[in-house]
C-alpha atoms as a PDB file:
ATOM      1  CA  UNK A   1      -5.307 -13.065   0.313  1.00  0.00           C
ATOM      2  CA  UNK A   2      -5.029  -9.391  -0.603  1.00  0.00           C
ATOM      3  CA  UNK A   3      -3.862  -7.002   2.631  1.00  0.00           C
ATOM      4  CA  UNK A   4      -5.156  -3.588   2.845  1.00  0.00           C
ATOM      5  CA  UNK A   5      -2.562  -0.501   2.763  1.00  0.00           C
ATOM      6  CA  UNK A   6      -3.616   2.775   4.429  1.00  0.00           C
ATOM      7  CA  UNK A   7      -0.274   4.846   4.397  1.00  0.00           C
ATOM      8  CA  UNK A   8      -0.184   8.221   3.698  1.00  0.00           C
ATOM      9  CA  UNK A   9       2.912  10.904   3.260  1.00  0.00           C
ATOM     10  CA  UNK A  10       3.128  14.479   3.178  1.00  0.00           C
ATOM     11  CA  UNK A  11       5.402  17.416   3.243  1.00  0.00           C
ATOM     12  CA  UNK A  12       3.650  20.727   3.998  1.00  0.00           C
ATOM     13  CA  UNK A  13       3.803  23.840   6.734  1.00  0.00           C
ATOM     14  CA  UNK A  14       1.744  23.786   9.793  1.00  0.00           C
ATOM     15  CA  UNK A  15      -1.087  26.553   9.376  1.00  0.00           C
ATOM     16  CA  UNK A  16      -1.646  27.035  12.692  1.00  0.00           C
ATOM     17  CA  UNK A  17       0.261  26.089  16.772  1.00  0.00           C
ATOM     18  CA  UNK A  18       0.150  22.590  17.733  1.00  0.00           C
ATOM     19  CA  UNK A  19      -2.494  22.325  20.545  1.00  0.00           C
ATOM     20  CA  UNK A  20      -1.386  19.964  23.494  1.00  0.00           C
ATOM     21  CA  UNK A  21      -3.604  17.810  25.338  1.00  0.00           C
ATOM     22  CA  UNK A  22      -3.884  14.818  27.485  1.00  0.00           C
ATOM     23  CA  UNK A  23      -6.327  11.970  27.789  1.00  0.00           C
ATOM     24  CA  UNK A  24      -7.796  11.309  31.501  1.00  0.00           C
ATOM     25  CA  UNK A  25      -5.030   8.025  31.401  1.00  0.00           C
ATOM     26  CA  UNK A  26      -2.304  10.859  30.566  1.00  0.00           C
ATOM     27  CA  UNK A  27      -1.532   9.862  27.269  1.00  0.00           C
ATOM     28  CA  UNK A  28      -0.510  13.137  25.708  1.00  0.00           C
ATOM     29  CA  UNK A  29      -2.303  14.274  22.291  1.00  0.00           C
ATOM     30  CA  UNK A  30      -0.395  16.762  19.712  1.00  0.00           C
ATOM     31  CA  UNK A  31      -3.409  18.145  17.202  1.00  0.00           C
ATOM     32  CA  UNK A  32      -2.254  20.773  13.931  1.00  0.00           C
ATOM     33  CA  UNK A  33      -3.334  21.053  10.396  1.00  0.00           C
ATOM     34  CA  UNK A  34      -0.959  21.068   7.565  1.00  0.00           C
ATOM     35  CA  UNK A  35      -1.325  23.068   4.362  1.00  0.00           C
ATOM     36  CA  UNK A  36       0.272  21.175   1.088  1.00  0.00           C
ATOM     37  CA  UNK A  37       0.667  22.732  -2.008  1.00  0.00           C
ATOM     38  CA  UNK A  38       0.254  21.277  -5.702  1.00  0.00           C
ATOM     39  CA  UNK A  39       0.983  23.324  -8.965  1.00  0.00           C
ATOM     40  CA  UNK A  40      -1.536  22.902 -11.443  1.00  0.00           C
ATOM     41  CA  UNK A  41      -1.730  23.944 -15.022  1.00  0.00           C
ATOM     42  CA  UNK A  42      -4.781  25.626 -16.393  1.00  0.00           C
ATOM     43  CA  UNK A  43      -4.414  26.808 -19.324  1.00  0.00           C
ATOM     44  CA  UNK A  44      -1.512  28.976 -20.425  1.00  0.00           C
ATOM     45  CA  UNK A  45      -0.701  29.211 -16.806  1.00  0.00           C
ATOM     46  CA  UNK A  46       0.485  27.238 -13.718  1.00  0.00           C
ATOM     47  CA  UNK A  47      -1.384  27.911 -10.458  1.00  0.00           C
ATOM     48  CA  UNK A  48      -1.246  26.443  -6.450  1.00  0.00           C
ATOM     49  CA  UNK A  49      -3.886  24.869  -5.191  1.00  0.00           C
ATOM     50  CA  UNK A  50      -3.397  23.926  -1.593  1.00  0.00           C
ATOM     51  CA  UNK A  51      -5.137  21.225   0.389  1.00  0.00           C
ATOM     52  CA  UNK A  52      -5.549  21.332   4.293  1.00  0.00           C
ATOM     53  CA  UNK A  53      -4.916  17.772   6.276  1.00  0.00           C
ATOM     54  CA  UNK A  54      -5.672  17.569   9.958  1.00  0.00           C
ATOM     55  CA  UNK A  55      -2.918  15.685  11.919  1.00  0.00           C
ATOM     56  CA  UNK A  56      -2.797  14.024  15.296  1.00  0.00           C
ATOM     57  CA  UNK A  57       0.541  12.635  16.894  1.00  0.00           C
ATOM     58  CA  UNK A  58       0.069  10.674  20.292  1.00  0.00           C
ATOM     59  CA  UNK A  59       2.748   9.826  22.798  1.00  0.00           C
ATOM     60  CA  UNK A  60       5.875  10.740  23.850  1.00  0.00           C
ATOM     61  CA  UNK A  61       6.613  12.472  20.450  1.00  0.00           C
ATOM     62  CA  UNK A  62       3.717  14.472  20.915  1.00  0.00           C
ATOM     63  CA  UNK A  63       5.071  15.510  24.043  1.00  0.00           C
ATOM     64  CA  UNK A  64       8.688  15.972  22.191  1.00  0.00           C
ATOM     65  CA  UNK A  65       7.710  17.933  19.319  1.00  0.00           C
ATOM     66  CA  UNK A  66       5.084  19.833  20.588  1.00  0.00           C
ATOM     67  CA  UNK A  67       7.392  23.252  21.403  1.00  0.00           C
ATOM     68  CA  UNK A  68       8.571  23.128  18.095  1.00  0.00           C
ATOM     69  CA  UNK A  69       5.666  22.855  15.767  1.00  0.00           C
ATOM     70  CA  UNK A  70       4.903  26.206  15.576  1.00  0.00           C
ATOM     71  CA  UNK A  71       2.496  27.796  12.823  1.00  0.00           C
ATOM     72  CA  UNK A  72       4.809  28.257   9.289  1.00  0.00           C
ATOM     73  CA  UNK A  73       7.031  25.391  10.211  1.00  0.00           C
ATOM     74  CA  UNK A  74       7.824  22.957   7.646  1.00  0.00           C
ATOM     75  CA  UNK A  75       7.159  19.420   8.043  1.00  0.00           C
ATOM     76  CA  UNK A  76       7.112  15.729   6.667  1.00  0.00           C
ATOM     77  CA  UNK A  77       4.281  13.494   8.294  1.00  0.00           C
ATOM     78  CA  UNK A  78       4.331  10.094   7.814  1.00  0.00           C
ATOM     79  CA  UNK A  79       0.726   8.083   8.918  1.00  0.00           C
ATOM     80  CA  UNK A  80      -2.040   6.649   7.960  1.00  0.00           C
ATOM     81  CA  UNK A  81      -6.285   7.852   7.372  1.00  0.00           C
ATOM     82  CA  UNK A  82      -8.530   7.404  10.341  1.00  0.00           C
ATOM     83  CA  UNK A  83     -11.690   8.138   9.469  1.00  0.00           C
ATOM     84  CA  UNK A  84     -13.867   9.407  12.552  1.00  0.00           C
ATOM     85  CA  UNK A  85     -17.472   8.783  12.979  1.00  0.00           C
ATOM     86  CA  UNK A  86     -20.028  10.759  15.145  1.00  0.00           C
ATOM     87  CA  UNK A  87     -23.887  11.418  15.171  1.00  0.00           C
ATOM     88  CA  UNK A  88     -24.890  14.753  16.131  1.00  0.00           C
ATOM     89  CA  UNK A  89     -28.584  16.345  16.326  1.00  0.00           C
ATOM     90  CA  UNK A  90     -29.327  12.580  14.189  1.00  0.00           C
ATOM     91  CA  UNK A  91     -27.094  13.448  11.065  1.00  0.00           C
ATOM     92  CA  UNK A  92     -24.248  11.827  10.811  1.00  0.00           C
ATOM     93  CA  UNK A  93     -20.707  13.010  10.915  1.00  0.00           C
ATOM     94  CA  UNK A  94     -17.166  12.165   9.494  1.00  0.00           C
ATOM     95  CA  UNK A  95     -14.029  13.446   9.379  1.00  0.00           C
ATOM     96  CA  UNK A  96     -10.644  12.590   7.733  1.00  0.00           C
ATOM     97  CA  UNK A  97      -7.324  13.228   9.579  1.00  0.00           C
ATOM     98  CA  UNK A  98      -3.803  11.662   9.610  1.00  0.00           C
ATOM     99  CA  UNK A  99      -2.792  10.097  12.503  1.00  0.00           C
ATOM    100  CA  UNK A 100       1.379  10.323  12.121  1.00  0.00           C
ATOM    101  CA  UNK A 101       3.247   7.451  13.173  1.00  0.00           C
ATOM    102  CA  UNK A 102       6.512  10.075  12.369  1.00  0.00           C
ATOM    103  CA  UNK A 103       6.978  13.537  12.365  1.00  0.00           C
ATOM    104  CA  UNK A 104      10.312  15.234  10.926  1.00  0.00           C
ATOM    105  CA  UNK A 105      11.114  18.673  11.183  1.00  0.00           C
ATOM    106  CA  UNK A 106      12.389  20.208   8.211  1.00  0.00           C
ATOM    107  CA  UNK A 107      14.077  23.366   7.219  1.00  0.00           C
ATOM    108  CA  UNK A 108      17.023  25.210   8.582  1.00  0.00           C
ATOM    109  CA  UNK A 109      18.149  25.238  12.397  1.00  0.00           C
ATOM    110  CA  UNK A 110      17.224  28.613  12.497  1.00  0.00           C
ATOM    111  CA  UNK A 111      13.319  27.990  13.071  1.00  0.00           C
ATOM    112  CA  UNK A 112      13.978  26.514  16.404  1.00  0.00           C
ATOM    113  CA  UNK A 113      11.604  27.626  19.260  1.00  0.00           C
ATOM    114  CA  UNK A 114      13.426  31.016  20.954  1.00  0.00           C
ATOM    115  CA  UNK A 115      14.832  30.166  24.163  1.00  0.00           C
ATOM    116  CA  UNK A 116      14.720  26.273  23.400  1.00  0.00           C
ATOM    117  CA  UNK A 117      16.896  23.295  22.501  1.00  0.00           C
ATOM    118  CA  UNK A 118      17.386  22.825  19.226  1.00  0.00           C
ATOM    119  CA  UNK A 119      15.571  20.071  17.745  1.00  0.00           C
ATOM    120  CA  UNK A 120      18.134  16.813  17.707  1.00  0.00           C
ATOM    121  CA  UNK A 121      18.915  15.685  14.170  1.00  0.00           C
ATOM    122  CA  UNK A 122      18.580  12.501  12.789  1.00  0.00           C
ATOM    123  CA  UNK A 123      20.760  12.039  10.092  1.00  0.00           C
ATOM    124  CA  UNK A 124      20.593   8.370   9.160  1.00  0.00           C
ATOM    125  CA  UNK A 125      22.872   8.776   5.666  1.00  0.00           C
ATOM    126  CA  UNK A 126      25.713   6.423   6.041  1.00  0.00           C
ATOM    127  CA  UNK A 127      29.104   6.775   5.338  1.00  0.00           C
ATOM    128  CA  UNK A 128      30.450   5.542   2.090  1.00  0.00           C
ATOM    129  CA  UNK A 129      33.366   4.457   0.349  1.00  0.00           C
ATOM    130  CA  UNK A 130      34.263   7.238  -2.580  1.00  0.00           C
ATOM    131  CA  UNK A 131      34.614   4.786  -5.444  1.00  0.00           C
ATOM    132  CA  UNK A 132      31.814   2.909  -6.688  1.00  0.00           C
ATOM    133  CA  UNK A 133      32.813  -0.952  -6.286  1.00  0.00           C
ATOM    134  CA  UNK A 134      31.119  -2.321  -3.173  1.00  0.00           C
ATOM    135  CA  UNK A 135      31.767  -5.952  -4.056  1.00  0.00           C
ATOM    136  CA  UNK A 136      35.587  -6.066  -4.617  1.00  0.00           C
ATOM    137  CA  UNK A 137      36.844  -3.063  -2.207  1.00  0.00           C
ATOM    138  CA  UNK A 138      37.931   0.509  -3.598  1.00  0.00           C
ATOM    139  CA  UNK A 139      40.590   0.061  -5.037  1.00  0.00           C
ATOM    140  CA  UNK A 140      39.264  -2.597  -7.779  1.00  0.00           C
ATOM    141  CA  UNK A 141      37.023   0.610  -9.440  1.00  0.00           C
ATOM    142  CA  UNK A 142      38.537   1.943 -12.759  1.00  0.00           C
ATOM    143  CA  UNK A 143      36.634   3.034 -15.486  1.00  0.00           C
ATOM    144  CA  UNK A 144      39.733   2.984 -17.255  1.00  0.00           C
ATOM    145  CA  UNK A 145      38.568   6.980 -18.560  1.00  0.00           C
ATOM    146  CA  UNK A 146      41.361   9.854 -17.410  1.00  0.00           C
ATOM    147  CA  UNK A 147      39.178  12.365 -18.499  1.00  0.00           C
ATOM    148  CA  UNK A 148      38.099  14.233 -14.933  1.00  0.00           C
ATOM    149  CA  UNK A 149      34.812  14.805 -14.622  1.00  0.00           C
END
């Protein structure tokens, strides 16, 4: 049986604040659009065309990132589609929008919110071993090559 996949990733800068909310239960509700850009050729000559994705983050990292998504900040969203459905005056409505199961902020630590905490990284890169044989330890790499490069 074939299983559906509705996953979606972007990188892209927020075009406008974040706007906070809450639902009646107090769940809080982080809403901003995201402008992505894609060179294209036409022609003899490259141009941007940008598309604009509406993005919703629930929860606590709503509640977490929501001082620091400011309008021109860079970001990588990680979600999936919801399609919403509404009738209004009897014509039928839909909208698109990512609902983000992640949120990273990217750029420099510079960009951080003016009076605030900066943002806590998350730098998952592990630390290596500087020679390239895992299996047999580091010493038991040698190319056998003296030429350093």
């Amino acid at each position: 049986m074939a299983v559906d996949i509705n996953v979606v990733v972007l990188v892209g800068r927020l075009t406008r604040d974040c706007e906070l909310k809450s639902t009646p239960q107090g769940t809080s509700v982080c809403r901003f659009s995201i402008a992505v850009n894609r060179r294209k050729r036409t022609g003899d000559r490259w141009e941007d065309e940008v598309s604009y994705f509406d993005v919703v983050l629930w929860g606590r990292s709503a509640d977490t990132l929501n001082p620091y998504l400011q309008k021109g900040r860079q970001v990588s969203v990680e979600g999936e589609l919801r399609q919403n459905r509404w009738e209004q005056d009897g014509k039928t409505n839909s909208k698109i929008e990512v609902v983000a199961n992640n949120v990273q902020l990217l750029g420099g630590g510079n960009q951080a919110v003016p009076g605030s905490t900066p943002a806590p990284r998350n730098d998952s890169r592990m630390s290596q071993p500087s020679n390239m044989d895992f299996n047999n330890g580091p010493e038991s790499f040698d190319d056998g090559d003296d030429i350093p490069f």
